[in-house]
Protein backbone atom coordinates (compact mmCIF):
# COMPACT_ATOMS: atom_id res chain seq x y z
CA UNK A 1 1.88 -13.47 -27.46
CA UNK A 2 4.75 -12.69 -29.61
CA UNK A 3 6.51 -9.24 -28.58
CA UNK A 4 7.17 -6.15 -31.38
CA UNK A 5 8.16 -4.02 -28.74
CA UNK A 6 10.94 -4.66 -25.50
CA UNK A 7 12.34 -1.64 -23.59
CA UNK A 8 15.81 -2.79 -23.63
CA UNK A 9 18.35 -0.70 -21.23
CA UNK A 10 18.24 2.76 -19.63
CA UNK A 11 21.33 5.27 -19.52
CA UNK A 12 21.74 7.40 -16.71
CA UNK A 13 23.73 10.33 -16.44
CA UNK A 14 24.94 10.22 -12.17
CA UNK A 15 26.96 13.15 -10.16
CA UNK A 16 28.58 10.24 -8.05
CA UNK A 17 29.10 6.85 -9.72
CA UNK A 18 30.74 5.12 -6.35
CA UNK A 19 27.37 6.24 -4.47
CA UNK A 20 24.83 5.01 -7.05
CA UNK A 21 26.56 1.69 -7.73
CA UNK A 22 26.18 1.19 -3.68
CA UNK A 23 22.42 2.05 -4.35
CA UNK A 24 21.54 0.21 -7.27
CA UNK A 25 23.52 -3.35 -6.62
CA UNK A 26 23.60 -2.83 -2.28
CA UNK A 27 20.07 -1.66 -1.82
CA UNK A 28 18.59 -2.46 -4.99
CA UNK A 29 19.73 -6.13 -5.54
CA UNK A 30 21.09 -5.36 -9.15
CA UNK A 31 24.61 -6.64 -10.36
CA UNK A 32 27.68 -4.74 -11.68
CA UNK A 33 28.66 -6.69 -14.82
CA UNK A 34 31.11 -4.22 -16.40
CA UNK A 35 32.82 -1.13 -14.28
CA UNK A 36 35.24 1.25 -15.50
CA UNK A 37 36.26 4.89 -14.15
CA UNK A 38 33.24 6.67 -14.79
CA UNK A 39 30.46 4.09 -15.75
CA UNK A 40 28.83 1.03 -14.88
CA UNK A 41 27.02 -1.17 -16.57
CA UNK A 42 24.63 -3.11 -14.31
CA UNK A 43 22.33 -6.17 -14.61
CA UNK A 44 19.43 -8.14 -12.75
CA UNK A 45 22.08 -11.09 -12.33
CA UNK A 46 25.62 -11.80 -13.36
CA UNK A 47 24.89 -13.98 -16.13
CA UNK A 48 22.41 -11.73 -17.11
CA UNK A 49 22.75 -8.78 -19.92
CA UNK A 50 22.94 -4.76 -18.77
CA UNK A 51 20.18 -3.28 -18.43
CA UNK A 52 21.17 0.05 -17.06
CA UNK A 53 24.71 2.12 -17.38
CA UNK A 54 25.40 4.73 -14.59
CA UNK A 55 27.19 7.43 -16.64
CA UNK A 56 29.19 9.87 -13.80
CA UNK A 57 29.96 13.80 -14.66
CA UNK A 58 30.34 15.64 -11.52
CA UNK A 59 30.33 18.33 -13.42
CA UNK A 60 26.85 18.12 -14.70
CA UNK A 61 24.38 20.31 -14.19
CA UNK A 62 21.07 19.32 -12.40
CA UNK A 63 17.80 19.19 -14.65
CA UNK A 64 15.89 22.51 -14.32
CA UNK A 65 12.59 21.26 -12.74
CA UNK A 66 9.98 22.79 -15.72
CA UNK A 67 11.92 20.51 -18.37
CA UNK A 68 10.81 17.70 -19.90
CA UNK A 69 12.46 14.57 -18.83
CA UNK A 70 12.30 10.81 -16.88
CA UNK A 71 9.43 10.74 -14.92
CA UNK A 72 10.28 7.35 -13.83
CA UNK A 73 11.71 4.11 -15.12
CA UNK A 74 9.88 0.69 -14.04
CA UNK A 75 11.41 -2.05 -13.65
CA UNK A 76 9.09 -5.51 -14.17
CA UNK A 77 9.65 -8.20 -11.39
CA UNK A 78 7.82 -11.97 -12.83
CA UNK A 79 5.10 -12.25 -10.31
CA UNK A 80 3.76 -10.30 -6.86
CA UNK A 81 5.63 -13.39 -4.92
CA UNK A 82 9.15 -11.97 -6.65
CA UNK A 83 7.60 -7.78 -5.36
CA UNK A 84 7.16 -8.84 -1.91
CA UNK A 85 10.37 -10.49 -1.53
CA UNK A 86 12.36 -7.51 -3.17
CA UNK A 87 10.16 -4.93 -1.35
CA UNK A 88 10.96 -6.89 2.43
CA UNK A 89 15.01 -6.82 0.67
CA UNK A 90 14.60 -3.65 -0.62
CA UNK A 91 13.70 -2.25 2.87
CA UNK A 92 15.77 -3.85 4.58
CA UNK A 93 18.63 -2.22 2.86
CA UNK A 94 17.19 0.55 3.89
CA UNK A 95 15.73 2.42 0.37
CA UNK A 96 13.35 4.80 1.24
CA UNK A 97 10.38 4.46 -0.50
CA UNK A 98 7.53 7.41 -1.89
CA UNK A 99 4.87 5.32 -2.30
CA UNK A 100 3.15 1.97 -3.35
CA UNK A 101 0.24 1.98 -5.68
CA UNK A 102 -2.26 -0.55 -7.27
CA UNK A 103 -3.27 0.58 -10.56
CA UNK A 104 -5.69 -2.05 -11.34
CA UNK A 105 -3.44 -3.77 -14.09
CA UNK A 106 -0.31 -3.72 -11.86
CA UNK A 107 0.96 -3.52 -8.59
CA UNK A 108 3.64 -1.14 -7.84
CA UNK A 109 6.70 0.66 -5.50
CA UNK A 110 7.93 3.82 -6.17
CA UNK A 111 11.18 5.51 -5.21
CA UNK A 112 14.12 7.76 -6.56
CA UNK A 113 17.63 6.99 -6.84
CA UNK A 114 20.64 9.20 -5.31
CA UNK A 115 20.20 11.87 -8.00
CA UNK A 116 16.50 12.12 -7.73
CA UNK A 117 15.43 9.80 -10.80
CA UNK A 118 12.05 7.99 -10.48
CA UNK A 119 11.87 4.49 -10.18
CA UNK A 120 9.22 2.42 -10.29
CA UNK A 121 9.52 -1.57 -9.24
CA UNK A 122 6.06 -3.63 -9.88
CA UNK A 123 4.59 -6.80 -11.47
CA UNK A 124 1.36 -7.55 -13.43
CA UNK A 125 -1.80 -8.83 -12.91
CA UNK A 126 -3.34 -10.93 -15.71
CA UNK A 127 -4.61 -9.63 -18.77
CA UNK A 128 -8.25 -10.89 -18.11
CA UNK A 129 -8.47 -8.67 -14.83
CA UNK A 130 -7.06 -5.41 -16.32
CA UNK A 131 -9.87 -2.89 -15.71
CA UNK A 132 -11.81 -0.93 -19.34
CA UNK A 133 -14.24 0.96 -19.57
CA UNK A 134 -17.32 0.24 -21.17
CA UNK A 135 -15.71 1.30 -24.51
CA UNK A 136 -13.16 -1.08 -24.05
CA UNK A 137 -10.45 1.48 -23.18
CA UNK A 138 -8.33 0.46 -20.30
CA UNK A 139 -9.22 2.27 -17.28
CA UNK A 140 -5.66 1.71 -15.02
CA UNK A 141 -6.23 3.79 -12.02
CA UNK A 142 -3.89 5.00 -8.75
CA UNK A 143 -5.61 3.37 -5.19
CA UNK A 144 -3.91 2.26 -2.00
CA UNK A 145 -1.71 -0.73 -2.36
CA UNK A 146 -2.06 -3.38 -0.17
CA UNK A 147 1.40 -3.55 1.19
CA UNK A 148 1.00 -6.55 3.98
CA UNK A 149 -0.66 -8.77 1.33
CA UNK A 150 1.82 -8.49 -0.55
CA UNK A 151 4.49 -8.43 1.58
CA UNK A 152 2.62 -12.08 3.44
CA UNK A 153 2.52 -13.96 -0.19
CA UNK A 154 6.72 -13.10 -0.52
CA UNK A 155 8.92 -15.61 -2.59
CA UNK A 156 11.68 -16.66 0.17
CA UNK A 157 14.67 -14.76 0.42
CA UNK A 158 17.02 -15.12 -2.56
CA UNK A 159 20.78 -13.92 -2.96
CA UNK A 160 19.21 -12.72 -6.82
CA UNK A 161 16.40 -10.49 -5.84
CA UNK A 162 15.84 -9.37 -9.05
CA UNK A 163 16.24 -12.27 -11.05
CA UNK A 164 13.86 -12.83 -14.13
CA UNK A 165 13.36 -9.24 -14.02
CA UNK A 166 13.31 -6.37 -16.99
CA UNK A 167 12.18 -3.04 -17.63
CA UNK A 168 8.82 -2.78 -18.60
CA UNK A 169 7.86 0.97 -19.33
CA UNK A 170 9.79 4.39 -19.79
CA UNK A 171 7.58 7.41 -17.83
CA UNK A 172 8.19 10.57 -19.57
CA UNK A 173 7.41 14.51 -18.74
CA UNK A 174 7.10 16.30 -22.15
CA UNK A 175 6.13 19.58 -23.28
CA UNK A 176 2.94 18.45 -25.64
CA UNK A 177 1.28 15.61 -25.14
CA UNK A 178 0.03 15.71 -28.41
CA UNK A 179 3.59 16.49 -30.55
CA UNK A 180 5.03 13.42 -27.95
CA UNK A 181 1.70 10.98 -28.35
CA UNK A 182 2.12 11.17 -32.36
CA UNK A 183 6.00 10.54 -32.24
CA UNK A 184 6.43 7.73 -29.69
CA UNK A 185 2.91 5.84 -31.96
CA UNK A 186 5.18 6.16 -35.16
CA UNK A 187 8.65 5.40 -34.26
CA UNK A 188 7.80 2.66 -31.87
CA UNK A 189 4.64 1.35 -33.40
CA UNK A 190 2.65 1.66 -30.48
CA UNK A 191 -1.48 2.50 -29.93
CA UNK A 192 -2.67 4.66 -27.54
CA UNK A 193 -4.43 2.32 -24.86
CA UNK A 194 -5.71 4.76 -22.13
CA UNK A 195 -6.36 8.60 -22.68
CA UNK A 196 -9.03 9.61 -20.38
CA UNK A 197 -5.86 9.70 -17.20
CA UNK A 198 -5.72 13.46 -16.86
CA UNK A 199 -2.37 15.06 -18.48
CA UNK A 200 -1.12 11.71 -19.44
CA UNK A 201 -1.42 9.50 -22.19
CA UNK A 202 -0.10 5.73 -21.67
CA UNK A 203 1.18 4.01 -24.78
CA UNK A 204 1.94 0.81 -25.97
CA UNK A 205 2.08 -2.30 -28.52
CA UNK A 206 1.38 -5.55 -28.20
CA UNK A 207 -1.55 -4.61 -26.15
CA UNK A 208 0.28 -4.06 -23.42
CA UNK A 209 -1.03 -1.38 -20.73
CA UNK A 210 1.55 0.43 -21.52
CA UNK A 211 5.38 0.43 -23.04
CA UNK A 212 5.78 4.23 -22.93
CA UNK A 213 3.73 6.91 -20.64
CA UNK A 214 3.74 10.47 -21.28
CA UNK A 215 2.87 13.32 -19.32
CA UNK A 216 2.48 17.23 -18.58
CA UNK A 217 2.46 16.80 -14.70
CA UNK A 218 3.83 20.00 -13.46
CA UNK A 219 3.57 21.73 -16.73
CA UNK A 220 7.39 21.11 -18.33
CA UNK A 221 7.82 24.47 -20.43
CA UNK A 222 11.57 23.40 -22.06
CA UNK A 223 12.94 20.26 -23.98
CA UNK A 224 15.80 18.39 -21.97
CA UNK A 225 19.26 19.33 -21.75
CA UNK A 226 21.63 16.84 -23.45
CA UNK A 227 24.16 17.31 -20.40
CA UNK A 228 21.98 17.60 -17.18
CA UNK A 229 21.88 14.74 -14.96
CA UNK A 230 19.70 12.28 -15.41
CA UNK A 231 18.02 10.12 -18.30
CA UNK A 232 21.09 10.02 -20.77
CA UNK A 233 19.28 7.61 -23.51
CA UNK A 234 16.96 4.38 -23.69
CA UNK A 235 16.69 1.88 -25.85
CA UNK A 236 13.89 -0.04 -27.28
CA UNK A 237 13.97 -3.34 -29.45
CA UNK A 238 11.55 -3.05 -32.34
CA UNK A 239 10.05 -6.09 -34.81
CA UNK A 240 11.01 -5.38 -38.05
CA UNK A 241 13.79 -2.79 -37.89
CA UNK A 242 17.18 -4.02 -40.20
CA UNK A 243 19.43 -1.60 -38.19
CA UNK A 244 19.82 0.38 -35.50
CA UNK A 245 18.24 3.66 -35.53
CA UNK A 246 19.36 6.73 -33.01
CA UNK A 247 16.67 9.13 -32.28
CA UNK A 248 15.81 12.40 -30.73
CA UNK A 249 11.90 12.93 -29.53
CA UNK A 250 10.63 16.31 -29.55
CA UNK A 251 11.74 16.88 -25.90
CA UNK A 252 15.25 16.11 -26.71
CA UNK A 253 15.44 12.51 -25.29
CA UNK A 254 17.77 10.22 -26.97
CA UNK A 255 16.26 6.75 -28.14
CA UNK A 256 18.22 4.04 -29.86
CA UNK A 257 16.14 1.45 -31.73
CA UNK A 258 17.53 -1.84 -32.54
CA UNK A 259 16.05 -4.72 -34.09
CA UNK A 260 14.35 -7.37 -31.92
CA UNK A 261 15.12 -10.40 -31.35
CA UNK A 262 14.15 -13.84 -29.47
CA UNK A 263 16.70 -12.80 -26.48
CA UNK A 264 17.64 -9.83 -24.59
């Protein structure tokens, strides 16, 4: 299937750049491709574009915790062979780890960086297993993952643990699910593919599970600050644009459009 939609790099704003590059390319397995005094662009390999800039201000402020804001960003290895082999890296590097889910159309590993941001590192199952409901609706869910199976069917070790892999969703807390659901299905062309999770609504083209999720988790009460630490700005690759767009959503998250093409 022919993509219309790509999340395409996430910007972080960090309170220590020197400790999160150690955490991203030591423990993590990404690659600094570009480094100057206080940012870092990082990729899955050398060769490979960035797909994340570290942005440092010690002086920033923390996010207040009722704002809207990065719930987590995922990060799409190529099979469950390529997840077990960066999960037995991973630990090994010693990342500590909040939790490991299946959600019937994925498996996945969650964790949070140096500053608190939420990660999430999984991979697919097929389409043709993804769980609906009788309506059709997809019915993802949160069970148990089975951590030694997955960890038993691991690729061997590679120097490139992440290699072949790129972000797959954006996780957001917002204000108003409905104010956020109605932006994110008109700028980014998306359909609304499961709505029966409670406080969350998972979005997406392409008939993907999901490209963008959106939620009102511990009930965020105030848009984003444009300085706190934190998500800083993501971009997404749309089908059809002519030009790069910059955006604002309603929670004061910064999005930059750009047109897609065949390549990252």
């Amino acid at each position: 299937m022919t993509s219309t939609l790509q999340l395409r790099s996430i910007q972080l704003r960090v309170s220590d750049l020197a400790r999160s590059v150690d955490f991203y390319v030591r423990q993590l397995g990404l690659s600094v491709i570009a480094q100057g005094l206080a940012h870092a662009d990082l990729a899955t390999t050398p060769s490979s574009p960035a797909i994340l800039t570290l942005q440092s201000d010690a002086t920033a402020p923390a996010a207040e915790p009722d704002a809207a804001g990065l719930f987590h960003a995922a990060l799409l290895l190529p099979s469950a062979p390529a997840l077990g082999a960066w999960l037995k890296f991973a630990s090994q590097a010693g990342v500590e780890f909040d939790g490991a889910s299946d959600h019937g159309v994925s498996e996945a590993i969650y964790f949070t960086d140096p500053d608190g941001n939420g990660l999430e590192f999984y991979c697919d199952r097929p389409r043709t297993v993804w769980p609906r409901t009788s309506g059709g609706e997809l019915a993802m869910v949160t069970q148990p993952l089975n951590v030694p199976t997955l960890v038993a069917g691991a690729s061997p070790p590679s120097a490139r643990p992440l290699a072949g892999a790129s972000w797959g969703h954006l996780h957001l807390r917002v204000t108003d699910l409905a104010r956020s659901d109605a932006f994110y299905r008109t700028q980014l062309g998306m359909d609304l593919m499961q709505g029966s999770y409670p406080g969350a609504r998972f979005l997406a083209a392409d008939g993907y599970h999901h490209h963008v999720a959106i939620n009102t988790w511990g009930h965020p009460r105030r848009p984003r600050s444009a300085t706190a630490l934190g998500l800083a700005a993501a971009t997404f690759s749309r089908a059809g644009l002519a030009a790069d767009q910059l955006l604002t959503d309603p929670d004061g998250i910064a999005l930059r459009l750009t047109p897609l093409t065949d390549s990252p």
